[in-house]
N, C-alpha and C. Protein backbone atom coordinates (compact mmCIF):
# COMPACT_ATOMS: atom_id res chain seq x y z
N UNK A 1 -13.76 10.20 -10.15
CA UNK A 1 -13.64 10.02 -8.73
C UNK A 1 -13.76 8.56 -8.31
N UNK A 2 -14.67 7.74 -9.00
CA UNK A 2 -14.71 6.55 -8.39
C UNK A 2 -13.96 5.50 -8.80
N UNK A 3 -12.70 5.42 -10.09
CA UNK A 3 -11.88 5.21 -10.35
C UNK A 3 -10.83 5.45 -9.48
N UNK A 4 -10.34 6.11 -8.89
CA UNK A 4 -9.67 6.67 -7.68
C UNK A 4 -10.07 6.05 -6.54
N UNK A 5 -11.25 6.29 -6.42
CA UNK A 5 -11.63 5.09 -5.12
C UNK A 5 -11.02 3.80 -4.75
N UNK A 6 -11.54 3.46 -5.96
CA UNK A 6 -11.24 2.14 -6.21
C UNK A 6 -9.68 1.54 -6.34
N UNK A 7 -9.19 2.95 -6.69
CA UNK A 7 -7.16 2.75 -7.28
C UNK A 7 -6.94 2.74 -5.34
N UNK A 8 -7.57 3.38 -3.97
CA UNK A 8 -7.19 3.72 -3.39
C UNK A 8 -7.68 2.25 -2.02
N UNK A 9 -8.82 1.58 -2.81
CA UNK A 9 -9.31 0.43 -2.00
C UNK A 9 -8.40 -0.87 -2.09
N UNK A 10 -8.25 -0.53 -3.58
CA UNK A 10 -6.87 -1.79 -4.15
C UNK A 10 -5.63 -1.79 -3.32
N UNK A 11 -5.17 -0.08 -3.27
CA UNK A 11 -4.25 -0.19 -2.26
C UNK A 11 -4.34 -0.51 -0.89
N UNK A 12 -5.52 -0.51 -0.20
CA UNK A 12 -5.87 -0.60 0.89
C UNK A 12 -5.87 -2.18 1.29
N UNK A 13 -6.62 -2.50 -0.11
CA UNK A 13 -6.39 -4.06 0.16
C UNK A 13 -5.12 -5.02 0.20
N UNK A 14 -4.30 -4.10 -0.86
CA UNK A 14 -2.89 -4.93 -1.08
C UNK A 14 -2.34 -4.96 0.81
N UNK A 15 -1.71 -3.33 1.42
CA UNK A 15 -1.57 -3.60 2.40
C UNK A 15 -1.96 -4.70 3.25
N UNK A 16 -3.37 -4.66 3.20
CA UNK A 16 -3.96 -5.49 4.53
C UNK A 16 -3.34 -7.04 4.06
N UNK A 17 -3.71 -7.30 3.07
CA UNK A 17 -3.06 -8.81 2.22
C UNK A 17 -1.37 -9.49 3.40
N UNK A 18 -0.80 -7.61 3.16
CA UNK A 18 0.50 -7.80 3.88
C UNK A 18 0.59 -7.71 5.01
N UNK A 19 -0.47 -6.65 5.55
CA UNK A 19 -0.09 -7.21 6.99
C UNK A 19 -0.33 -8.08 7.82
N UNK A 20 -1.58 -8.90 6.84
CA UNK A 20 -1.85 -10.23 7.51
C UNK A 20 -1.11 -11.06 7.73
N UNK A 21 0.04 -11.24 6.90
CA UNK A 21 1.08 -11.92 6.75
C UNK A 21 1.78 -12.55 7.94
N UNK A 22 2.66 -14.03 8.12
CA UNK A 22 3.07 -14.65 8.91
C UNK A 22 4.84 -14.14 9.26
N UNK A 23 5.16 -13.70 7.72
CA UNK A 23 6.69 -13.16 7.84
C UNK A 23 6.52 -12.16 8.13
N UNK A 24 7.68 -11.05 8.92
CA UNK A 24 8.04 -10.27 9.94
C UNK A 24 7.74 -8.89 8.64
N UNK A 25 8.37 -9.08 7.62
CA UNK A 25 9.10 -8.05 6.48
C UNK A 25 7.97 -7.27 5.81
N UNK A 26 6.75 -9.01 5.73
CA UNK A 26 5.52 -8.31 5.06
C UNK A 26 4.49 -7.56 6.03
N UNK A 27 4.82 -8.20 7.48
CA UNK A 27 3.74 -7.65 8.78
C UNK A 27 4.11 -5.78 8.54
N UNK A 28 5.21 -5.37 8.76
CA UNK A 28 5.63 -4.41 8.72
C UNK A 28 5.19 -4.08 7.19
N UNK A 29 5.55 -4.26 6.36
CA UNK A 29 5.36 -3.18 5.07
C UNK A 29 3.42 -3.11 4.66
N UNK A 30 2.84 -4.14 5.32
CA UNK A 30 1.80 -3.73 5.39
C UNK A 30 1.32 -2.84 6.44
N UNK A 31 1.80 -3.12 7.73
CA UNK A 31 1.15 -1.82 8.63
C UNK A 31 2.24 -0.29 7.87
N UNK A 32 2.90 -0.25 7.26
CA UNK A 32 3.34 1.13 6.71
C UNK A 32 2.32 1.31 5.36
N UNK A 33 1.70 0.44 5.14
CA UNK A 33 0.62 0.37 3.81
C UNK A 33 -0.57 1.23 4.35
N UNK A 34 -0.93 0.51 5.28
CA UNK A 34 -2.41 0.66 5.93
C UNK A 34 -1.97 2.36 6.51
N UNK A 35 -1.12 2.84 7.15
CA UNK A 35 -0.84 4.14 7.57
C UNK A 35 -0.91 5.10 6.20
N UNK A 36 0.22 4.74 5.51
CA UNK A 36 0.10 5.77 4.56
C UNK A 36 -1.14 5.73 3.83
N UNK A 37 -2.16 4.97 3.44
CA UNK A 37 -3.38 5.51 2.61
C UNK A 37 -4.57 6.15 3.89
N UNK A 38 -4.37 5.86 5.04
CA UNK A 38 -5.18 6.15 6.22
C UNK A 38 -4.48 8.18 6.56
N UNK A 39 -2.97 8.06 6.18
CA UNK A 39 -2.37 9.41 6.43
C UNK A 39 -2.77 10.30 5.04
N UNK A 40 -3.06 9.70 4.18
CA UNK A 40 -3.34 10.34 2.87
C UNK A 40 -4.44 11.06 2.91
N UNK A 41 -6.00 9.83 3.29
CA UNK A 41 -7.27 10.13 3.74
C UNK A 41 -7.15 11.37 4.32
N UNK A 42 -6.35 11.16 5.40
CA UNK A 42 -6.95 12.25 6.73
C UNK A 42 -6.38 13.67 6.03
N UNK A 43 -5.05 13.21 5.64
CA UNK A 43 -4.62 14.72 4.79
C UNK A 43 -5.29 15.39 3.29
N UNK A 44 -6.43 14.44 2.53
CA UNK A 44 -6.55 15.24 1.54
C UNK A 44 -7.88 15.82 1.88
N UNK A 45 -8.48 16.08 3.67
CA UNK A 45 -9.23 17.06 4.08
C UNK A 45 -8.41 18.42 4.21
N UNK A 46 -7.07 18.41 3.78
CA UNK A 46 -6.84 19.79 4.13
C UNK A 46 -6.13 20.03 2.56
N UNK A 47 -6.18 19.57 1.63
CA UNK A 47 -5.72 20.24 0.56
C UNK A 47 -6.99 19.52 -0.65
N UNK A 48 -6.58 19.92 -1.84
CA UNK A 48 -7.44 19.31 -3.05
C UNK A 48 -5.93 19.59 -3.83
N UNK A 49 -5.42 18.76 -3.89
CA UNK A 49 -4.37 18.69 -5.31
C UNK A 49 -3.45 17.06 -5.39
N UNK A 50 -3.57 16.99 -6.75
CA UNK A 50 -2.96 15.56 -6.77
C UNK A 50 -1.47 15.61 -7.07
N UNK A 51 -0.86 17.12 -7.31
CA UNK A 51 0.68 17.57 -8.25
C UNK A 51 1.28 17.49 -6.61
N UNK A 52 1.16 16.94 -5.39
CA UNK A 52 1.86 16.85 -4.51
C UNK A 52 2.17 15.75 -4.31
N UNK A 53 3.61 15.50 -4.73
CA UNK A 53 4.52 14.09 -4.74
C UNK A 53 4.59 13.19 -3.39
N UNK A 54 4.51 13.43 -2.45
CA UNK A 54 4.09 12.32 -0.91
C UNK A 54 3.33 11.21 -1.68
N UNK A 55 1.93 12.05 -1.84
CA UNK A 55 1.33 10.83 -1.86
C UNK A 55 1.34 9.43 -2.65
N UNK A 56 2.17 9.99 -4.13
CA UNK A 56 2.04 9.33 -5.40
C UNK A 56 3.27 8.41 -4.71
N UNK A 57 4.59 8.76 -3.86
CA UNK A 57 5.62 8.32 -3.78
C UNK A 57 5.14 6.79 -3.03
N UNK A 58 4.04 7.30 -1.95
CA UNK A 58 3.57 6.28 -0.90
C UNK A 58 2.93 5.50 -1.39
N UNK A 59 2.07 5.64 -2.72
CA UNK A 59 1.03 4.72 -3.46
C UNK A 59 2.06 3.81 -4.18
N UNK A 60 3.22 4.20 -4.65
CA UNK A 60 4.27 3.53 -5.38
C UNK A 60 5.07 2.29 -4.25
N UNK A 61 5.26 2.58 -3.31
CA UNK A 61 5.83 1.91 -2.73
C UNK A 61 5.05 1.07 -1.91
N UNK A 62 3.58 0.81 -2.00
CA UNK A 62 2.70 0.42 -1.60
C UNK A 62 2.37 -0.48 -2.79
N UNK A 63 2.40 -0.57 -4.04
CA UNK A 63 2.02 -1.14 -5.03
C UNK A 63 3.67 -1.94 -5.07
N UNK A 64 4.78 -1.84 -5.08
CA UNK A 64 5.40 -2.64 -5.47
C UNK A 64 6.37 -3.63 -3.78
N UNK A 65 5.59 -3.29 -2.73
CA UNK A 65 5.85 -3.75 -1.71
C UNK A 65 4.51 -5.19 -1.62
N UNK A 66 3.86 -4.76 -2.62
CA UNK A 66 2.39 -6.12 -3.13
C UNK A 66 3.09 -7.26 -4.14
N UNK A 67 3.57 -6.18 -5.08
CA UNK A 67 3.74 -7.04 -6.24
C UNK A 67 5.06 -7.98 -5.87
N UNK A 68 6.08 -7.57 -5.10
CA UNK A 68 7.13 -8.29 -5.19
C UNK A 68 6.63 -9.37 -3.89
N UNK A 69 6.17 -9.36 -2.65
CA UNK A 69 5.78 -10.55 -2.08
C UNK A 69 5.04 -11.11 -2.56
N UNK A 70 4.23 -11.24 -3.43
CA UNK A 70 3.05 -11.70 -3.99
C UNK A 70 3.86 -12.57 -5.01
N UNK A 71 4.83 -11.87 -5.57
CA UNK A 71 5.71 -12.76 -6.50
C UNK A 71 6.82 -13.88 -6.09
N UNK A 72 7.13 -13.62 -4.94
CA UNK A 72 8.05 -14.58 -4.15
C UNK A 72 7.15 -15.51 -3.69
N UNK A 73 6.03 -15.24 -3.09
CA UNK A 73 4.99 -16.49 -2.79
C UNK A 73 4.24 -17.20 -3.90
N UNK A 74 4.22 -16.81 -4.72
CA UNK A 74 4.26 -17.76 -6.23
C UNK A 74 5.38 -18.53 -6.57
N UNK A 75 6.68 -18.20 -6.35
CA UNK A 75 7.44 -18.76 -6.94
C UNK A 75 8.00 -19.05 -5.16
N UNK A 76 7.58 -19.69 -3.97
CA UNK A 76 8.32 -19.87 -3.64
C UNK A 76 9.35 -19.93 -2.25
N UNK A 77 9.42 -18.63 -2.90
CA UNK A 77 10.64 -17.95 -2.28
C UNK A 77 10.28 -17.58 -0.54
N UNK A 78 11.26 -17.62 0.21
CA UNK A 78 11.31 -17.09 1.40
C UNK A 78 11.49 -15.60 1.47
N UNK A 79 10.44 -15.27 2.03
CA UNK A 79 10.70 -13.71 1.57
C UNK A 79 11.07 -13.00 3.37
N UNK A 80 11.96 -13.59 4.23
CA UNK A 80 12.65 -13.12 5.27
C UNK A 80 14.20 -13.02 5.01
């Protein structure tokens, strides 16, 4: 469980990283960050199962909406 926590704080943090952000692309994909693990929260009071694909889809696109600005601002890049 607290492995999970922690997989779910990382994500929490990546978002916020993005929505702090000055460009328009990352403001937005972080406030869709910060919703979906906040929509996840509130929804896994009504179920217990992890074999339901939403959430894994939203953690995915939350992890590589980090990794690729995170990689353009290393190298750079204008990411608008």
């Amino acid at each position: 469980g607290g492995i999970f926590l922690t997989f779910l704080l990382v994500l929490l943090a990546a978002g916020l990283y993005l929505w702090l952000s000055d460009q328009e692309v990352e403001h937005f994909w972080g406030t869709v960050s910060i919703l979906g693990v906040v929509a996840f929260v509130v929804d896994a009071f009504s179920f217990d199962s992890f074999a339901i694909p939403n959430p894994w889809i939203m953690f995915g696109m939350i992890t590589a909406a980090g990794r690729i600005f995170r990689a353009r601002q290393k190298t750079g890049e204008d990411s608008s």
